[in-house]
N, C-alpha and C. Protein backbone atom coordinates (compact mmCIF):
# COMPACT_ATOMS: atom_id res chain seq x y z
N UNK A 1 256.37 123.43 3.92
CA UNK A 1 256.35 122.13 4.56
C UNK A 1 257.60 122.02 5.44
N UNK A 2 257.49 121.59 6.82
CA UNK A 2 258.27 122.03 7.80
C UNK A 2 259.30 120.12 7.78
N UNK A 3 260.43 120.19 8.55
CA UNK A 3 260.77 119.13 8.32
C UNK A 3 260.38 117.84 8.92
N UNK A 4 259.42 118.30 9.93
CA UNK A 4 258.71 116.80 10.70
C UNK A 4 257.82 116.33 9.32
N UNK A 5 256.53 117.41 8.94
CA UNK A 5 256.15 116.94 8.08
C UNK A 5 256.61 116.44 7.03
N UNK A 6 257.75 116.30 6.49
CA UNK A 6 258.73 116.01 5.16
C UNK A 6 259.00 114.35 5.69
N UNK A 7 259.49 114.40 7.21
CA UNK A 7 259.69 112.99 7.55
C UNK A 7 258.17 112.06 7.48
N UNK A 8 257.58 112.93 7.97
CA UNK A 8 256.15 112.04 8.26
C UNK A 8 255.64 111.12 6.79
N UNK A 9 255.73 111.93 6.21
CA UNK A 9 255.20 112.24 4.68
C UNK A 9 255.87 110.82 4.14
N UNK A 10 257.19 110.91 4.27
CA UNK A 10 258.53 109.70 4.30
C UNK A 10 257.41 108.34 4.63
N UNK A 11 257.53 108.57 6.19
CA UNK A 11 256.90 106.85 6.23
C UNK A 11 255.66 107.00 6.02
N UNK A 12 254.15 107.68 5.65
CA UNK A 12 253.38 106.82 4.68
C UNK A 12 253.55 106.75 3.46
N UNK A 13 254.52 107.17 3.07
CA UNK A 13 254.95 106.65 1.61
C UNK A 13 255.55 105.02 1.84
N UNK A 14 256.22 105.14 2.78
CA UNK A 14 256.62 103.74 3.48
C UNK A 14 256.06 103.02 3.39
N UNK A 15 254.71 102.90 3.71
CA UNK A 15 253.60 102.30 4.54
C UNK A 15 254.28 101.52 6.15
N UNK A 16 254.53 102.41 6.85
CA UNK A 16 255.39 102.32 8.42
C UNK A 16 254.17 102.53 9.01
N UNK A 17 253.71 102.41 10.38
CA UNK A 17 252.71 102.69 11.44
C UNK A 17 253.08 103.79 12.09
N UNK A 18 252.80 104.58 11.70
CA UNK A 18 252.91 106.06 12.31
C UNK A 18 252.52 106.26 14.05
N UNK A 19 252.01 105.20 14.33
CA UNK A 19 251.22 105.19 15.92
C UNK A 19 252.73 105.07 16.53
N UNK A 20 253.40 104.39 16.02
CA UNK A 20 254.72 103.29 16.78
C UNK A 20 255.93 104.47 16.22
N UNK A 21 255.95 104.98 14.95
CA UNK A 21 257.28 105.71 14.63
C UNK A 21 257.40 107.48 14.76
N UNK A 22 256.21 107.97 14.44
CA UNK A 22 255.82 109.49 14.30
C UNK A 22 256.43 109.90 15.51
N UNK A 23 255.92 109.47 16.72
CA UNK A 23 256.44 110.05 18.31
C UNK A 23 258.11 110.41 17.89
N UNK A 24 258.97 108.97 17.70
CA UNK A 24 260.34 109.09 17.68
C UNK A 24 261.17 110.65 16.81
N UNK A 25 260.10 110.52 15.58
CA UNK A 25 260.88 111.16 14.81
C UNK A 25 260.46 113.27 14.59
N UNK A 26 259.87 113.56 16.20
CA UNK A 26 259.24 114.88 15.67
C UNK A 26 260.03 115.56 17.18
N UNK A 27 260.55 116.68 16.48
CA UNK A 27 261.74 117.51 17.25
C UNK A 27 260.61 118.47 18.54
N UNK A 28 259.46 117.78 18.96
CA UNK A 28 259.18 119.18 19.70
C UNK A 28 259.52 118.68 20.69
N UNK A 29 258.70 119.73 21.71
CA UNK A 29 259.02 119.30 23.24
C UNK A 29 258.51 118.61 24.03
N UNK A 30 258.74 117.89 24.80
CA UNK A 30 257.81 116.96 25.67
C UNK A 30 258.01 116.80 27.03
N UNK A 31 256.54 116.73 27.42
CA UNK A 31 256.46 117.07 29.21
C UNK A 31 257.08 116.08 29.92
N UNK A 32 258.08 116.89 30.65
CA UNK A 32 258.98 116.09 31.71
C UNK A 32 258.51 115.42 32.67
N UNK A 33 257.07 115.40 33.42
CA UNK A 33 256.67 115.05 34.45
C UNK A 33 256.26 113.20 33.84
N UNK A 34 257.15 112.70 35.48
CA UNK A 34 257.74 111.12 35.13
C UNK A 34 258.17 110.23 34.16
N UNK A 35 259.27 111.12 33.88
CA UNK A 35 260.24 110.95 32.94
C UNK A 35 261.29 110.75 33.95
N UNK A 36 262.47 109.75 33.05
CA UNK A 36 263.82 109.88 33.73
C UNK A 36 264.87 110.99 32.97
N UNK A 37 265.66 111.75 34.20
CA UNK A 37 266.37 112.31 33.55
C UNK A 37 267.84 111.79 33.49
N UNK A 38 268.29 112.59 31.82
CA UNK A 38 269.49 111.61 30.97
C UNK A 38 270.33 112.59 31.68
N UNK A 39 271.32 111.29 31.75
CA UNK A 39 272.76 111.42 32.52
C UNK A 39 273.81 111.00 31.10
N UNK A 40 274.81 111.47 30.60
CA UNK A 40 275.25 110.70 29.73
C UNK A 40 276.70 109.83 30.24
N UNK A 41 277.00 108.58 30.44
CA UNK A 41 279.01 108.50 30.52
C UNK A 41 279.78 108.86 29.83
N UNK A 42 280.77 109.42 30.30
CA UNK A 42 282.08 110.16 29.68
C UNK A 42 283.27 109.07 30.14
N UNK A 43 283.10 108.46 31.46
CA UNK A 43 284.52 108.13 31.91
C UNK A 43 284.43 107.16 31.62
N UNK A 44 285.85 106.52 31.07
CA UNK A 44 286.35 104.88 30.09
C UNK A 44 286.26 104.48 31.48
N UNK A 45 285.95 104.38 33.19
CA UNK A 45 286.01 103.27 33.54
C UNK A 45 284.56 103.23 34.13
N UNK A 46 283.79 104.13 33.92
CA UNK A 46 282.36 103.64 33.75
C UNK A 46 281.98 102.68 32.58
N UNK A 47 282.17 102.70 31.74
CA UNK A 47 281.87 102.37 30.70
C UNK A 47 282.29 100.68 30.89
N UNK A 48 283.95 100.61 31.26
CA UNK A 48 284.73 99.61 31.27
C UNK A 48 283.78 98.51 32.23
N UNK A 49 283.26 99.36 33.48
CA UNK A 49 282.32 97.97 34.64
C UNK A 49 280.96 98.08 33.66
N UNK A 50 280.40 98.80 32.80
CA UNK A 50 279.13 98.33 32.07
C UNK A 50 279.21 96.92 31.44
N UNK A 51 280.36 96.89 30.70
CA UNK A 51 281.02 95.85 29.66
C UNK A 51 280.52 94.49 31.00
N UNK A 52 280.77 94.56 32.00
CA UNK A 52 280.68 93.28 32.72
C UNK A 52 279.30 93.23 33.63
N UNK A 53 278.37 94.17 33.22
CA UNK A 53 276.75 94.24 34.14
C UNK A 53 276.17 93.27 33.17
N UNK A 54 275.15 92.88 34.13
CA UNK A 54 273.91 92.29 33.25
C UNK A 54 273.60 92.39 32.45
N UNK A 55 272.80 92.05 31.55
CA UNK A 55 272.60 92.75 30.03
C UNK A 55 271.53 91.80 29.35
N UNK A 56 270.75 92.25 28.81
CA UNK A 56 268.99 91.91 27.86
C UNK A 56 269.84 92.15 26.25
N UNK A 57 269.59 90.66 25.33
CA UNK A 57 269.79 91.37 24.29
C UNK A 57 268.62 90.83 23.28
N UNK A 58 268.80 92.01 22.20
CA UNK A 58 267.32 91.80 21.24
C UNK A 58 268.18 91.81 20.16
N UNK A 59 268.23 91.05 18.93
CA UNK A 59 268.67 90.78 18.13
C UNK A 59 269.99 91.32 17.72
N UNK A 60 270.50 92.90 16.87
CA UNK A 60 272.49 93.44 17.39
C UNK A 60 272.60 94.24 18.42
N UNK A 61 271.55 94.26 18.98
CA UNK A 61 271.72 95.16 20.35
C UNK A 61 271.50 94.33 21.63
N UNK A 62 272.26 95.01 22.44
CA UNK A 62 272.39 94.59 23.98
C UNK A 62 272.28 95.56 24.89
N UNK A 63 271.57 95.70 26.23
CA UNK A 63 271.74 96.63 26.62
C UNK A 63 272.18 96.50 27.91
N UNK A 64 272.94 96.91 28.63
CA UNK A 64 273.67 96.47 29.61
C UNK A 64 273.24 97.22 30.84
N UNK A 65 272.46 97.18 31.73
CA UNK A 65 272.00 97.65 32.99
C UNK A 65 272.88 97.68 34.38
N UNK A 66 272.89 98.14 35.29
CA UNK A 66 273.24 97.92 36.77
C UNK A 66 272.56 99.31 37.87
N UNK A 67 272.46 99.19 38.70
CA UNK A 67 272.20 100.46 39.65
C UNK A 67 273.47 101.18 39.71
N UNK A 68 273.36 102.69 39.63
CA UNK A 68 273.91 103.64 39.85
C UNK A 68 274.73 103.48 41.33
N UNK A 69 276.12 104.04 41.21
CA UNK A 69 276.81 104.23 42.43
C UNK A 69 276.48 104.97 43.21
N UNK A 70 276.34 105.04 44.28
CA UNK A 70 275.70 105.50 45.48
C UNK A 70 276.70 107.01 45.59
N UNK A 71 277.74 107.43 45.35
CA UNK A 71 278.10 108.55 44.78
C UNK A 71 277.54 109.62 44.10
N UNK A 72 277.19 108.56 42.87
CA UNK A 72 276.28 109.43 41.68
C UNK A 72 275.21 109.87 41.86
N UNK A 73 274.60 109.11 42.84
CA UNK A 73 273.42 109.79 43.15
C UNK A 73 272.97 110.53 44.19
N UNK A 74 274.19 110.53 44.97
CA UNK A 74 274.62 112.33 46.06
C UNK A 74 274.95 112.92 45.30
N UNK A 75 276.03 112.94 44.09
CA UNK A 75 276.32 114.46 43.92
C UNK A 75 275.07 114.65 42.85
N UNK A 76 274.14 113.97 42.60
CA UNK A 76 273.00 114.65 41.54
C UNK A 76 272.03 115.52 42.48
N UNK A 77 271.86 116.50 41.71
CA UNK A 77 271.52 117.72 42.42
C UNK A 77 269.59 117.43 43.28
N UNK A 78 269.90 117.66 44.42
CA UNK A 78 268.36 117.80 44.83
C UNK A 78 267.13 118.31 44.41
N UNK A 79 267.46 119.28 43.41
CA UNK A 79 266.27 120.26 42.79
C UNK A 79 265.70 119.45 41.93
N UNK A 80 266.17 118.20 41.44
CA UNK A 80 265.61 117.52 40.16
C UNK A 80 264.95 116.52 41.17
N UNK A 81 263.56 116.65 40.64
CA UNK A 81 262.28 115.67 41.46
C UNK A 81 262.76 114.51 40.69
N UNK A 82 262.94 114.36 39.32
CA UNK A 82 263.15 113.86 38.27
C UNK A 82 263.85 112.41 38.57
N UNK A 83 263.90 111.14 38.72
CA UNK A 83 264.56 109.85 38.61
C UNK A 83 265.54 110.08 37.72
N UNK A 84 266.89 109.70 38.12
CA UNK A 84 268.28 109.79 37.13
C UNK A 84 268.76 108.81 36.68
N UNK A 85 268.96 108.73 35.17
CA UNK A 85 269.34 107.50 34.50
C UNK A 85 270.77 108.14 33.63
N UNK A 86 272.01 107.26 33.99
CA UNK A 86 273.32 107.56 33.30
C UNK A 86 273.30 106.11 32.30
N UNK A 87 273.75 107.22 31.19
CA UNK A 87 273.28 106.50 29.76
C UNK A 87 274.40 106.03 28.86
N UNK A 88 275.32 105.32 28.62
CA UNK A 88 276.42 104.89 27.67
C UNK A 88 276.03 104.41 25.87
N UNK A 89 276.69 104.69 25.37
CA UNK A 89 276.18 104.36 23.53
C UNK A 89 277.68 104.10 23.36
N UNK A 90 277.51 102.95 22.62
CA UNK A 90 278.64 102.76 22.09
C UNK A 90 277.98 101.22 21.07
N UNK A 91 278.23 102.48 19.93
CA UNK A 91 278.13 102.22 18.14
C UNK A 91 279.29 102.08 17.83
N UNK A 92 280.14 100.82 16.95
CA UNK A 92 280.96 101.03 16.50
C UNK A 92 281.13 101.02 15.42
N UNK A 93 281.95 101.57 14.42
CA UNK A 93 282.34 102.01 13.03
C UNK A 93 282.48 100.59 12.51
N UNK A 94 282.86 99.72 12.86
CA UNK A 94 283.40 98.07 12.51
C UNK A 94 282.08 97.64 11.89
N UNK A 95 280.90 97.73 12.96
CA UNK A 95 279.28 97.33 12.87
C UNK A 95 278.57 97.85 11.98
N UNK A 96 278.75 99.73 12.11
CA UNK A 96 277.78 100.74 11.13
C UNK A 96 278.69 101.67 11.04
N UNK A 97 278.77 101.31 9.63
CA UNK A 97 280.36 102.83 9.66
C UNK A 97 279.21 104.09 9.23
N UNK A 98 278.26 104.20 8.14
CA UNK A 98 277.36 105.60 8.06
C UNK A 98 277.36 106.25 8.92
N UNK A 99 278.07 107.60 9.45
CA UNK A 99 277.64 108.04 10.85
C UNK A 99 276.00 108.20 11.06
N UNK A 100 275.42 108.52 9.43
CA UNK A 100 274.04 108.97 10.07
C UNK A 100 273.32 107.82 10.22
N UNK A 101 273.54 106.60 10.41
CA UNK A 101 272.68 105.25 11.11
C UNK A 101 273.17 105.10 12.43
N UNK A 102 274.20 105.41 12.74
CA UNK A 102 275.01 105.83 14.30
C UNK A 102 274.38 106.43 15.06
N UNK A 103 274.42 107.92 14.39
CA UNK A 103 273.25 108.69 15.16
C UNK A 103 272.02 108.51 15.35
N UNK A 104 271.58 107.45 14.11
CA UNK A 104 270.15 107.44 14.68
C UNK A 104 269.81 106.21 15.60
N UNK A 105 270.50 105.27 15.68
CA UNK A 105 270.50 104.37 16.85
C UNK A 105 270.67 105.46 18.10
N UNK A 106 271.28 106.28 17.88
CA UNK A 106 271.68 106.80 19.58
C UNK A 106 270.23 107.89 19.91
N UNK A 107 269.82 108.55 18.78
CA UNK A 107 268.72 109.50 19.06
C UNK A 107 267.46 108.48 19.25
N UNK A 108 267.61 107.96 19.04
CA UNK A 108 266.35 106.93 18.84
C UNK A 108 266.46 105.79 20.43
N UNK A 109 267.78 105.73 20.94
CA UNK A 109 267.43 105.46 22.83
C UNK A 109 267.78 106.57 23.19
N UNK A 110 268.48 107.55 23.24
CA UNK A 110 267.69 108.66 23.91
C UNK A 110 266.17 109.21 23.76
N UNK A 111 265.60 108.93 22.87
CA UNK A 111 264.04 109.54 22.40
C UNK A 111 263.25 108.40 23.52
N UNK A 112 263.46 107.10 23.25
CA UNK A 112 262.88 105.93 24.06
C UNK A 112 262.77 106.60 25.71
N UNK A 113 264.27 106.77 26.19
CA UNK A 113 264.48 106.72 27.47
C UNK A 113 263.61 108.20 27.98
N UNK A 114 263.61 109.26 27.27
CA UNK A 114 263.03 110.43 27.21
C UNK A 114 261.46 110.31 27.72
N UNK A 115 260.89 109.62 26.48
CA UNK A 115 259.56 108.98 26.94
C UNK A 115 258.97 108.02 27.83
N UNK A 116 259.77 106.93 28.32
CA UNK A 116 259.59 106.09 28.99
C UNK A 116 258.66 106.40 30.67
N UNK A 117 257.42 105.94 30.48
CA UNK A 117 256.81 106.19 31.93
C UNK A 117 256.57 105.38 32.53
N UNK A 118 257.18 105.25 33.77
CA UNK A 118 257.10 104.13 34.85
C UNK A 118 255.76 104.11 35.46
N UNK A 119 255.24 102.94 36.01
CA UNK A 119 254.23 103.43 37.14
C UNK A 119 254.82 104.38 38.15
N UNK A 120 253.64 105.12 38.78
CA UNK A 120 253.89 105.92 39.78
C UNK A 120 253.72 104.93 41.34
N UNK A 121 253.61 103.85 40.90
CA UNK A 121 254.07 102.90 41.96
C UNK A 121 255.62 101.81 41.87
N UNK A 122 255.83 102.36 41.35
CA UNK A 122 257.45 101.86 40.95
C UNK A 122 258.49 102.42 41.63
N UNK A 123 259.32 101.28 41.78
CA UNK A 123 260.29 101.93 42.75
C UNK A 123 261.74 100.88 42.48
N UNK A 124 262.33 101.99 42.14
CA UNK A 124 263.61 101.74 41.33
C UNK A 124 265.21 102.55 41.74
N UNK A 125 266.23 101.81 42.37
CA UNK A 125 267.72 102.63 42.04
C UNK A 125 267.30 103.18 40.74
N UNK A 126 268.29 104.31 40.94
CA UNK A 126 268.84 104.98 39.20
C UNK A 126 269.38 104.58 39.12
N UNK A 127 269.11 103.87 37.70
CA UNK A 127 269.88 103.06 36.63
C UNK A 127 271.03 103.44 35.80
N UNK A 128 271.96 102.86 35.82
CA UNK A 128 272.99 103.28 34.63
C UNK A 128 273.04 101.86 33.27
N UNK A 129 272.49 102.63 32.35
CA UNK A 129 272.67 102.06 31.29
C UNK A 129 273.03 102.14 30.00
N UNK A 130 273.59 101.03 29.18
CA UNK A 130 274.55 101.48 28.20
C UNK A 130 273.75 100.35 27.14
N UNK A 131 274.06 100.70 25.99
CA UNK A 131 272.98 100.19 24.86
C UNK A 131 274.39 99.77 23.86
N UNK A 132 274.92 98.70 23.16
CA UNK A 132 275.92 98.67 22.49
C UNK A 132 275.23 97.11 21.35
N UNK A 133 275.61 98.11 20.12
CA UNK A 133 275.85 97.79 19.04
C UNK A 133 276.58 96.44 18.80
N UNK A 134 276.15 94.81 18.80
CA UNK A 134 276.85 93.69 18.74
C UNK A 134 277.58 93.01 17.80
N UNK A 135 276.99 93.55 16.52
CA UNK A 135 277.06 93.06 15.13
C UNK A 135 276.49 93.87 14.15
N UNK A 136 276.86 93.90 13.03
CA UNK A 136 276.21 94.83 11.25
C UNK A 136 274.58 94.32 11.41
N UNK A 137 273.78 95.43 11.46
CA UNK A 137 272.27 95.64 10.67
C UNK A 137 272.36 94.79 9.63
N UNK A 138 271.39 94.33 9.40
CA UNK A 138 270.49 93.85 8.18
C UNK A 138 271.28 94.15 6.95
N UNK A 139 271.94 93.57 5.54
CA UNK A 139 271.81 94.34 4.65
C UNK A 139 270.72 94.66 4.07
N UNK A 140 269.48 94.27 4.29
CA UNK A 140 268.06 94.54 3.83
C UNK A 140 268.13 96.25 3.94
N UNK A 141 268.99 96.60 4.77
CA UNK A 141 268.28 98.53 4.87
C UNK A 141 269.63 99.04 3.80
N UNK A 142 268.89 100.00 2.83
CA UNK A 142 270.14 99.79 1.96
C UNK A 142 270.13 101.97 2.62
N UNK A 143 269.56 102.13 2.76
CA UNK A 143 269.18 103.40 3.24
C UNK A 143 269.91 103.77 4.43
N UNK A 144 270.81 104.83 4.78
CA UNK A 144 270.84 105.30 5.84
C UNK A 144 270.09 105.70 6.49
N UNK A 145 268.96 106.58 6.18
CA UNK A 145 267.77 106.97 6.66
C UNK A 145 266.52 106.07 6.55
N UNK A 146 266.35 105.44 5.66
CA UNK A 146 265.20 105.06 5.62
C UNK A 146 264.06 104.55 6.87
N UNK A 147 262.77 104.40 6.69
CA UNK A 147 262.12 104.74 7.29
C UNK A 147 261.85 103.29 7.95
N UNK A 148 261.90 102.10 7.27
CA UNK A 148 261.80 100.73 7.64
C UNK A 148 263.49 100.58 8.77
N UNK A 149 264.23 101.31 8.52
CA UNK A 149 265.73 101.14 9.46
C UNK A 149 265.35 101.66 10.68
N UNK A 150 264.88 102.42 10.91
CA UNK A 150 264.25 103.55 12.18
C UNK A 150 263.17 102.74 12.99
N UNK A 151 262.19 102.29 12.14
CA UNK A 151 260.82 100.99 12.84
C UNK A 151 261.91 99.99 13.85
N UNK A 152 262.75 99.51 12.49
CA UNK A 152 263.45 98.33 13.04
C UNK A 152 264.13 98.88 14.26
N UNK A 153 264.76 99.85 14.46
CA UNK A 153 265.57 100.32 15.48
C UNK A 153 264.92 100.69 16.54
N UNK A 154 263.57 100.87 16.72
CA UNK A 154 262.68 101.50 17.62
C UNK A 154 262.14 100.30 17.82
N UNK A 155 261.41 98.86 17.12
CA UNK A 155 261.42 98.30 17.89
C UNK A 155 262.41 97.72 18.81
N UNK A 156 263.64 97.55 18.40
CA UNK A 156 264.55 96.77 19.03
C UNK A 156 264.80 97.45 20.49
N UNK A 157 265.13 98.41 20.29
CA UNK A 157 265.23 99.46 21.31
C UNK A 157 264.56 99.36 22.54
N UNK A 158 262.68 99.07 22.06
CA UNK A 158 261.31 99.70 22.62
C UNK A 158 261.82 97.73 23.56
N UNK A 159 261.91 96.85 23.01
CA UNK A 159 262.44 95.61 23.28
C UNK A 159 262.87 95.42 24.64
N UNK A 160 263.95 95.92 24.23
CA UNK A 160 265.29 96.14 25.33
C UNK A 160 265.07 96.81 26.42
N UNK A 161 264.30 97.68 26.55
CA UNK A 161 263.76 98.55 27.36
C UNK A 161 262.58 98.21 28.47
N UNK A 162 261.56 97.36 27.35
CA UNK A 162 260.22 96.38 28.14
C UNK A 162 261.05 95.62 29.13
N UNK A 163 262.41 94.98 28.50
CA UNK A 163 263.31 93.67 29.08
C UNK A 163 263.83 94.13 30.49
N UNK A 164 264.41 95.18 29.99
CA UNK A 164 265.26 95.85 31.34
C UNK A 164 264.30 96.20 32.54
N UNK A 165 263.39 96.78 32.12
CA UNK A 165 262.31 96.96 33.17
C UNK A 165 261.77 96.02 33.82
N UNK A 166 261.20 94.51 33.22
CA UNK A 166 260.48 93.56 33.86
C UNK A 166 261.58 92.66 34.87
N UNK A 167 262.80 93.12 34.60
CA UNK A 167 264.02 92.44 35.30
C UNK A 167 264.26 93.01 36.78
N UNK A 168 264.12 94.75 36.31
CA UNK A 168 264.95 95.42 37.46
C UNK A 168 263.87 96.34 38.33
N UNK A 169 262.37 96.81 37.74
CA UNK A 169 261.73 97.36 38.57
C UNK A 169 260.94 97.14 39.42
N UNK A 170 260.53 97.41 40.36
CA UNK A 170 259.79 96.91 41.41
C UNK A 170 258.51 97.36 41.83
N UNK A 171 257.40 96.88 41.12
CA UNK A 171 255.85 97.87 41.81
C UNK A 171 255.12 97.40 42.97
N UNK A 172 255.05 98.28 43.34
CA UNK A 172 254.32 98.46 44.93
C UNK A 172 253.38 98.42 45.35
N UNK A 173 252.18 97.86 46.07
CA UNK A 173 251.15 98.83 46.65
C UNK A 173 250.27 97.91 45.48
N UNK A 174 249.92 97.14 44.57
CA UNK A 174 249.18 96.23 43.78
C UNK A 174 248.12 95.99 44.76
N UNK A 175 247.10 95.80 44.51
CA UNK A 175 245.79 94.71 45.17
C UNK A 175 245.53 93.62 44.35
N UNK A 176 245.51 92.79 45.04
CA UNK A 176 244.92 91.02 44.60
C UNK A 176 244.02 91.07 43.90
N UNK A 177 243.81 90.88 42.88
CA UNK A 177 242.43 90.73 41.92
C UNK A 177 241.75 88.41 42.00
C-alpha cells in the first residue's frame, strides 16, 4: 500500500469528500497546459509592498494580491507560454508553531494555485500573491495532520482564490444570453 493510498484510506475513515480533498493530497503529476506558473518571493521588500496590496480574507487567512512589476515580467523567460504568478507564504510560528500544519497550509496553496484554470478567455496581469496566516486555527484540530485540518484548509484557500479572481480577472469575448 503506497502512501497516497494510506492518505486516502485516512479520509474515508474520516468521512471527508474525497471529490474536494483526494486531488490536494496525491503526489503525481499534473498537466501544465493553462496552469499558472509558480514564481516564489525571496526579497523582504517584495514581501514588505504585499503587506500594503489589496487583500480578500476568509476566516485566519488573507490573501494579499497586486499585478506583477513590469520588470518581472521582462526578465521571465519567453519560452514559458505559461501565465506567471509570484507567490509569498508567510505562516507564522506565533499562529501555528507544528511545522507540519505550516507546511501543509503552504503545500496546500501551492497545490490550489498549481491547479487553478482560468477561462481561456481571460485576461489577466501576472499576479503576485502572498497568502498570510492572521491568527491560531481552530483548537477543534487537535491533529497536525488530520484529515478534517486539510478540508478546512482547502476550503479556505479554494475561498480566497474564487475571491481574488472575481476581483482581478477580466473575461472577454462573452455573448449576451
Amino acid at each position: 500500500m503506497g502512501l497516497n493510498d494510506l492518505r486516502l484510506a485516512a479520509l474515508r475513515a474520516a468521512d471527508i469528500d474525497l471529490s474536494t480533498v483526494g486531488e490536494v493530497m496525491a503526489d503525481q503529476p499534473i498537466s501544465r497546459s493553462g496552469t499558472l506558473h509558480l514564481e516564489m518571493l525571496r526579497q523582504p521588500e517584495a514581501f514588505a509592498a504585499m503587506f500594503a496590496a489589496r487583500y480578500a480574507q476568509q476566516a485566519e487567512f488573507r490573501l494579499h494580491y497586486r499585478a506583477a512589476p513590469t520588470e518581472w515580467v521582462q526578465d521571465a523567460s519567453p519560452a514559458s507560454a505559461q501565465p506567471r504568478c509570484w507567490l509569498g507564504l508567510v505562516i507564522p510560528k506565533k499562529f501555528c508553531k507544528p511545522a507540519v500544519r505550516r507546511n501543509l497550509i503552504k503545500r496546500v496553496m501551492r497545490q490550489a494555485l498549481r491547479e487553478l484554470r482560468l477561462p481561456s478567455e481571460a485576461q489577466m496581469q501576472a499576479p503576485v500573491l502572498m497568502l498570510r496566516l492572521t491568527r491560531k486555527l481552530p483548537a477543534e484540530f487537535r491533529s497536525a495532520r488530520s484529515p478534517a485540518l486539510l478540508a478546512y484548509v482547502q476550503q479556505a484557500v479554494n475561498a480566497l482564490l474564487k475571491s481574488w479572481i472575481e476581483r482581478t480577472v477580466v473575461v472577454t469575448g462573452r455573448s449576451a444570453a
